[in-house]
C-alpha atoms as a PDB file:
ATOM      1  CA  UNK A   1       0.482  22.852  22.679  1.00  0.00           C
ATOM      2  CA  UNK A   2       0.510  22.288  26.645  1.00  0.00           C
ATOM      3  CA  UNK A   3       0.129  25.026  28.787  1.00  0.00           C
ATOM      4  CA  UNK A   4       1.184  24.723  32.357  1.00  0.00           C
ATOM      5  CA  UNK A   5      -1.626  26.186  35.064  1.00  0.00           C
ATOM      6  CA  UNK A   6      -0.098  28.666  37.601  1.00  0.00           C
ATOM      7  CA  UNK A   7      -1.163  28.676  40.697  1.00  0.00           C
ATOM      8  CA  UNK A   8      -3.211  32.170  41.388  1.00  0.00           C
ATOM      9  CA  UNK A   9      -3.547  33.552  44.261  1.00  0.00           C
ATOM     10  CA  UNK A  10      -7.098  33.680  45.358  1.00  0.00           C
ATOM     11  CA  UNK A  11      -8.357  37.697  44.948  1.00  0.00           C
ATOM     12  CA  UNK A  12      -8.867  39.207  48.212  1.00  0.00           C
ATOM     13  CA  UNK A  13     -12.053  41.611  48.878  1.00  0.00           C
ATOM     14  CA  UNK A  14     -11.519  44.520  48.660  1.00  0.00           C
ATOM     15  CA  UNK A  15     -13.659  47.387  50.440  1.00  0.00           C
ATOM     16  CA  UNK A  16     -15.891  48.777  48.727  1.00  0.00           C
ATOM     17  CA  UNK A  17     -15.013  52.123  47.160  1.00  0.00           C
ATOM     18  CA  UNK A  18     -16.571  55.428  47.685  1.00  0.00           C
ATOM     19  CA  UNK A  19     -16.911  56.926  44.204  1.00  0.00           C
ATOM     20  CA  UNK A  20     -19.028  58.290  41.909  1.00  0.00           C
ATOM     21  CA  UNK A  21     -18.149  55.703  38.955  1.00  0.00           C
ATOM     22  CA  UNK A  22     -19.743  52.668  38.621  1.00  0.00           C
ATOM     23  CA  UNK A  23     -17.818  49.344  39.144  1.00  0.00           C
ATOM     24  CA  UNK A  24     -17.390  47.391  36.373  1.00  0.00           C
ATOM     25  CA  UNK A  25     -16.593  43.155  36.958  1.00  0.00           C
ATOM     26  CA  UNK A  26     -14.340  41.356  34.534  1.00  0.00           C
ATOM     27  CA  UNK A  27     -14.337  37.789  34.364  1.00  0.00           C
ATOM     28  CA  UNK A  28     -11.294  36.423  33.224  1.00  0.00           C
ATOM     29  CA  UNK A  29     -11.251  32.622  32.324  1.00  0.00           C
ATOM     30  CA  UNK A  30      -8.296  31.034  31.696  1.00  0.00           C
ATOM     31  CA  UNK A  31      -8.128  28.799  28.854  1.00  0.00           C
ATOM     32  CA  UNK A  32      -6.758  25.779  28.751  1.00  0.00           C
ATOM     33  CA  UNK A  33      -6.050  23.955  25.051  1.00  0.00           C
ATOM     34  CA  UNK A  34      -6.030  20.315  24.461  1.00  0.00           C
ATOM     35  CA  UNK A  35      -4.637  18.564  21.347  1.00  0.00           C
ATOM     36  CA  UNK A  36      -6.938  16.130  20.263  1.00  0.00           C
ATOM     37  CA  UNK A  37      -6.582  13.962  17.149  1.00  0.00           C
ATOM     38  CA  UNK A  38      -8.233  14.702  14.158  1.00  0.00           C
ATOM     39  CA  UNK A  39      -9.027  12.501  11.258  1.00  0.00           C
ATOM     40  CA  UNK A  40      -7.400  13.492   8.002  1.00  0.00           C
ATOM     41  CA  UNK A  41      -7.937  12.549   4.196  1.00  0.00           C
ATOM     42  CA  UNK A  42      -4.467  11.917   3.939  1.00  0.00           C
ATOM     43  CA  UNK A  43      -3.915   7.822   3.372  1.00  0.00           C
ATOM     44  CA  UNK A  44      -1.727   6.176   6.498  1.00  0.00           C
ATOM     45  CA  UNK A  45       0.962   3.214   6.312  1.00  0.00           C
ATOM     46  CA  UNK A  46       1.471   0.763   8.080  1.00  0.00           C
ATOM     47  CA  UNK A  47       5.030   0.028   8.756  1.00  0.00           C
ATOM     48  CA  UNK A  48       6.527  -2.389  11.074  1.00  0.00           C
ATOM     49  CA  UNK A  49      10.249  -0.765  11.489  1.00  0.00           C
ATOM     50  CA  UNK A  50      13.685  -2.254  11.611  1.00  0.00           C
ATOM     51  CA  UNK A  51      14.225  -3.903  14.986  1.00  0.00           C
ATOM     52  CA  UNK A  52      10.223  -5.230  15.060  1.00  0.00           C
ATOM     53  CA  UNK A  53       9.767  -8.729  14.734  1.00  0.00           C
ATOM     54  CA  UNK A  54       5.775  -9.190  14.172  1.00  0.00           C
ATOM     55  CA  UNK A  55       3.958 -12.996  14.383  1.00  0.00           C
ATOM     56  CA  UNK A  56       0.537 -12.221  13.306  1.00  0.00           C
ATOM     57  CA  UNK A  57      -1.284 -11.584  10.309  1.00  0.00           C
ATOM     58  CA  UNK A  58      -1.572  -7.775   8.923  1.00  0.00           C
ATOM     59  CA  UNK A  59      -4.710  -7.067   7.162  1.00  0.00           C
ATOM     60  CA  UNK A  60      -4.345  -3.430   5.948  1.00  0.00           C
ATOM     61  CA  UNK A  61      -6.618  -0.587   3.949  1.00  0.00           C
ATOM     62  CA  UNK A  62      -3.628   1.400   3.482  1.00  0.00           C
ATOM     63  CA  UNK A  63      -0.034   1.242   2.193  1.00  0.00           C
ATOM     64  CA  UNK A  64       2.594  -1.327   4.392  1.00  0.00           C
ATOM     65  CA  UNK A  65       5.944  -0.892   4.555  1.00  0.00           C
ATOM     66  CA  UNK A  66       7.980  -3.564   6.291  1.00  0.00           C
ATOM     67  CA  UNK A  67      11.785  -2.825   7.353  1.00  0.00           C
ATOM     68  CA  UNK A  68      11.668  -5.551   9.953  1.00  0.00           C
ATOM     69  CA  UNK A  69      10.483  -9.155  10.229  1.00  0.00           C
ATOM     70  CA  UNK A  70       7.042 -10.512   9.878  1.00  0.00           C
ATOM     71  CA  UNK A  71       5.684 -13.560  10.684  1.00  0.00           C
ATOM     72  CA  UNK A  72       2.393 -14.480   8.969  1.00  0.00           C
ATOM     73  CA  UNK A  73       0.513 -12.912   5.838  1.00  0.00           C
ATOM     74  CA  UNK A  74       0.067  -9.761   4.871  1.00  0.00           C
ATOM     75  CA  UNK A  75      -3.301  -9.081   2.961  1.00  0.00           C
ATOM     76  CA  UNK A  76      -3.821  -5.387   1.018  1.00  0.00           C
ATOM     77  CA  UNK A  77      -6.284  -6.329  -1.545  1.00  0.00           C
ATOM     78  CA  UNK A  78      -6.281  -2.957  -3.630  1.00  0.00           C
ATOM     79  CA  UNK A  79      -2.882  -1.215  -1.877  1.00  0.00           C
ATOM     80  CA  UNK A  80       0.896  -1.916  -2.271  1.00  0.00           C
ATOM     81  CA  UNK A  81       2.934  -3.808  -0.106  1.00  0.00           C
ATOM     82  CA  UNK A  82       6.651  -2.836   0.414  1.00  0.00           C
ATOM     83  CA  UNK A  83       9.457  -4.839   1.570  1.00  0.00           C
ATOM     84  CA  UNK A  84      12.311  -2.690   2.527  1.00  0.00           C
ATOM     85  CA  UNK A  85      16.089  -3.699   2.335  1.00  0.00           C
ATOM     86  CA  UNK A  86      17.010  -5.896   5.351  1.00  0.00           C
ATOM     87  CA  UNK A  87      12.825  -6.588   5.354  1.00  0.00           C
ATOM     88  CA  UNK A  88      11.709 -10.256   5.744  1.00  0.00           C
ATOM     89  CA  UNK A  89       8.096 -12.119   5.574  1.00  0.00           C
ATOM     90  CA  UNK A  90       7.617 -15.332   6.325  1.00  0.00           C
ATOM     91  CA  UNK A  91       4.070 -15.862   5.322  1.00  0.00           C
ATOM     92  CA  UNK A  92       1.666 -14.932   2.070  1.00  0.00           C
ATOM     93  CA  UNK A  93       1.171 -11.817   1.036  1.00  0.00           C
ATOM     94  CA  UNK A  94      -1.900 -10.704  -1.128  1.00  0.00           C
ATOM     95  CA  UNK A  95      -1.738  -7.046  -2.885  1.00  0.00           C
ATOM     96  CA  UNK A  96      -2.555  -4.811  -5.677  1.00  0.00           C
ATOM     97  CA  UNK A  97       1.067  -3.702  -5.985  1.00  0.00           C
ATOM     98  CA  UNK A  98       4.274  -5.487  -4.603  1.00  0.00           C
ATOM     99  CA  UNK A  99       8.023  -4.168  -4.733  1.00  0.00           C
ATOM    100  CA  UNK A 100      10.669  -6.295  -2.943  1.00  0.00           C
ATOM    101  CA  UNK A 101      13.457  -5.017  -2.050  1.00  0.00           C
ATOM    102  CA  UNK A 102      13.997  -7.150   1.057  1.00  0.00           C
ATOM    103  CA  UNK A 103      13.585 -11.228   1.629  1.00  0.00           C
ATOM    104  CA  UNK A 104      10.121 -13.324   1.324  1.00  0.00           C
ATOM    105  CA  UNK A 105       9.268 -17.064   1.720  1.00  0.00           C
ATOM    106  CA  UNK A 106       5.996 -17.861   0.749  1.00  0.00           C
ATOM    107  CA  UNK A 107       3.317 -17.385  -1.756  1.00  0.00           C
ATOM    108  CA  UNK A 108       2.614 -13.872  -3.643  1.00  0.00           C
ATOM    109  CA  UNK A 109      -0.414 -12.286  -5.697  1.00  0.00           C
ATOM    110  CA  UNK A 110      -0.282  -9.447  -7.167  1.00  0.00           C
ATOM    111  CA  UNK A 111      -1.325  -7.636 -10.485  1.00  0.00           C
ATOM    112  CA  UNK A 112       2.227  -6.263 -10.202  1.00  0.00           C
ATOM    113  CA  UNK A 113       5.730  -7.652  -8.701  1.00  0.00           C
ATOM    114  CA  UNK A 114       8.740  -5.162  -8.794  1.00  0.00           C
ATOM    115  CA  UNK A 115      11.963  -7.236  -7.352  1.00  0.00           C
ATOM    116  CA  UNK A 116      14.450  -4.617  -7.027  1.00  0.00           C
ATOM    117  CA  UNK A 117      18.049  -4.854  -6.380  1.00  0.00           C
ATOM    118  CA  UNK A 118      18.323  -6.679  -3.476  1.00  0.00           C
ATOM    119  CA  UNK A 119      15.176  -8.046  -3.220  1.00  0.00           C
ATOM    120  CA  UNK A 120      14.208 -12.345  -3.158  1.00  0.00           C
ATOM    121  CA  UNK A 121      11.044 -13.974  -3.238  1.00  0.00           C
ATOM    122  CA  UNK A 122      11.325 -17.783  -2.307  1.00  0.00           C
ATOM    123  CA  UNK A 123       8.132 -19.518  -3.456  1.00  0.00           C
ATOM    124  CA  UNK A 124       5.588 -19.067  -5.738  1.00  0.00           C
ATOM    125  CA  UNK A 125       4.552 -15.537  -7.666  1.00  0.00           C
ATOM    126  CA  UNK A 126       1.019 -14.823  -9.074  1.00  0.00           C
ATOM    127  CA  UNK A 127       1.169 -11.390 -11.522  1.00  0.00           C
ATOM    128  CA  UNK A 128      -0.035  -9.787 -14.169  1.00  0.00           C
ATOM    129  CA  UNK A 129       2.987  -7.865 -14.570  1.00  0.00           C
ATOM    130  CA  UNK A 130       6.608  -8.484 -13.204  1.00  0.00           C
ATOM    131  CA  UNK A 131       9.727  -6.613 -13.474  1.00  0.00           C
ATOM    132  CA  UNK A 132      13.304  -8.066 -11.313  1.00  0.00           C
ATOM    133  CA  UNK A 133      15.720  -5.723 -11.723  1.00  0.00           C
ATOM    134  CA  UNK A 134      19.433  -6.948 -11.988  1.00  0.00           C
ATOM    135  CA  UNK A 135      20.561  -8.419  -8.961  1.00  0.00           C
ATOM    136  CA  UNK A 136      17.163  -9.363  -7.508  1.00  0.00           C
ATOM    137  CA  UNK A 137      16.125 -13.146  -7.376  1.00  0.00           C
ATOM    138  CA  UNK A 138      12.877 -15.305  -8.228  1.00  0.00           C
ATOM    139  CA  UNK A 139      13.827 -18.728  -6.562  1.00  0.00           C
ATOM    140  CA  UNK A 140      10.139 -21.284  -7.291  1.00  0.00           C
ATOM    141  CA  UNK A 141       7.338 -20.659  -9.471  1.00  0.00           C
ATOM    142  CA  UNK A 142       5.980 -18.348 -11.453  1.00  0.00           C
ATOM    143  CA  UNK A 143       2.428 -17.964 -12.958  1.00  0.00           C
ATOM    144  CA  UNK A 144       0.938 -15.407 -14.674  1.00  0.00           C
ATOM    145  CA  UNK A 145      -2.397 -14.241 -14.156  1.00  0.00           C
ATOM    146  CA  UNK A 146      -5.194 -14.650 -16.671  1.00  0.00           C
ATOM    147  CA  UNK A 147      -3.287 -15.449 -19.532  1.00  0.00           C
ATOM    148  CA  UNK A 148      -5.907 -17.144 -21.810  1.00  0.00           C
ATOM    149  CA  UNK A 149      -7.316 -13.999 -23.343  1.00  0.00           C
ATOM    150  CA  UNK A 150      -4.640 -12.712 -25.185  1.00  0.00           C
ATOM    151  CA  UNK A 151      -3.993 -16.189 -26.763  1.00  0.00           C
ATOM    152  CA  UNK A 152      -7.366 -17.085 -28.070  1.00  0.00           C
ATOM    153  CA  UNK A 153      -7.425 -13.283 -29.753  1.00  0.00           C
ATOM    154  CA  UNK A 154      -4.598 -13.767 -31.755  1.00  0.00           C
ATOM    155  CA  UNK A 155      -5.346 -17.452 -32.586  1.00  0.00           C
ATOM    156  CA  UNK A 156      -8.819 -16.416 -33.398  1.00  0.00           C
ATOM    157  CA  UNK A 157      -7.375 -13.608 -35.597  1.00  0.00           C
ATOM    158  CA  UNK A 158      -4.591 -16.308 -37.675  1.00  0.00           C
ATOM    159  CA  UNK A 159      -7.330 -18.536 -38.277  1.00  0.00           C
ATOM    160  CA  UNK A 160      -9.318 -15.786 -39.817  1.00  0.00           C
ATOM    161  CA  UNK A 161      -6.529 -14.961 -42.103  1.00  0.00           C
ATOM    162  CA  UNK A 162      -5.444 -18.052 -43.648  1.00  0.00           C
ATOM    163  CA  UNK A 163      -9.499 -18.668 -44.139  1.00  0.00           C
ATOM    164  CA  UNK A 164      -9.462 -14.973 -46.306  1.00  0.00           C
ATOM    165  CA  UNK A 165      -6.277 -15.909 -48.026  1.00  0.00           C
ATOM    166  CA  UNK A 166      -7.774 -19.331 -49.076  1.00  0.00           C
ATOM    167  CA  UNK A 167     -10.366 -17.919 -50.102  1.00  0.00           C
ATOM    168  CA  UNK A 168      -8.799 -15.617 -52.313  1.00  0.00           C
ATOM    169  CA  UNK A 169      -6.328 -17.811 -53.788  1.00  0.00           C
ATOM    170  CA  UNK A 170      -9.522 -20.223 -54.961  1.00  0.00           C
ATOM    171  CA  UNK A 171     -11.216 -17.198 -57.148  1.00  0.00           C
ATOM    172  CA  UNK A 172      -8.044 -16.446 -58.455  1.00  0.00           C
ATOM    173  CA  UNK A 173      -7.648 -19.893 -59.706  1.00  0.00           C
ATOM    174  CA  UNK A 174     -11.561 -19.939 -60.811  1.00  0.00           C
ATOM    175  CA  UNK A 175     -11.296 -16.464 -62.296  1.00  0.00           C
ATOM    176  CA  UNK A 176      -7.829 -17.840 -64.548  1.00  0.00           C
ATOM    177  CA  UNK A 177      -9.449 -20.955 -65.949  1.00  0.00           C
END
């Protein structure tokens, strides 16, 4: 990757030779190759490692992985957001995907919260779907996102019913009379 330039010694003239062939020049250039960053396709994290204690608010495109401490919120609208074991935030964090597995105080949306084994969340949880595996805790509220549409479906549906079934039990009764 680095090449190291020797130092060459400077050619010396030589006198010109008596012959019959002609002289042929050869230019030799030394090449010298430089590693420069390219951009890939591949999807980055960000991760803030073990003995990193961040104050500051991460706003992220890409995955973030957090085995140390951070202070502020975390936004990753459409990405996940992993707290490691022995991971802490102190702050809000806004995600498409969240799996605990370390400790967080403050507020959390998500469509979908995974507390794992040791994970804690200490404040209030906004999902769609939530899963705490035994031995992880939920310690403040919980509210679940967009529930209203299921409800009025299957209401809608009951009320529906009962009106058929009425309405079947009165031409019974006409029909026997």
């Amino acid at each position: 990757m680095f090449t190291k330039r020797q130092n060459k010694p400077a050619p010396t003239a030589t006198p010109p030779s008596i012959s019959s062939e002609p002289e042929v020049t050869i230019k030799i250039e030394e090449q010298v190759t430089l590693s420069t960053p390219t951009i890939s396709e591949e999807k980055s994290n960000t991760i803030i490692s073990r003995d990193v204690i961040f104050e500051g608010n991460i706003t992220s495109n890409e995955q973030v992985h957090i085995y140390g401490k951070v202070i502020g919120n975390i936004t990753g609208k459409d990405n996940m957001v992993k707290v490691m074991l022995n991971g802490q935030v102190t702050g809000n964090i806004t995600c498409k995907e969240l799996v605990v597995n370390g400790r967080i105080e403050g507020e959390c949306h998500s469509d979908t919260i995974c507390i794992e084994n040791n994970g804690e969340i200490h404040g209030t949880i906004h999902y769609s779907s939530l899963s705490i595996k035994k031995g992880g805790i939920l310690s403040g509220q919980a509210q679940v996102k967009n529930p209203a549409h299921h409800s009025e479906k299957v209401t809608v549906l009951k009320d529906k019913l009962k009106q058929d079934t009425f309405i079947l039990n009165e031409s019974v009764n006409n029909a026997s009379l």
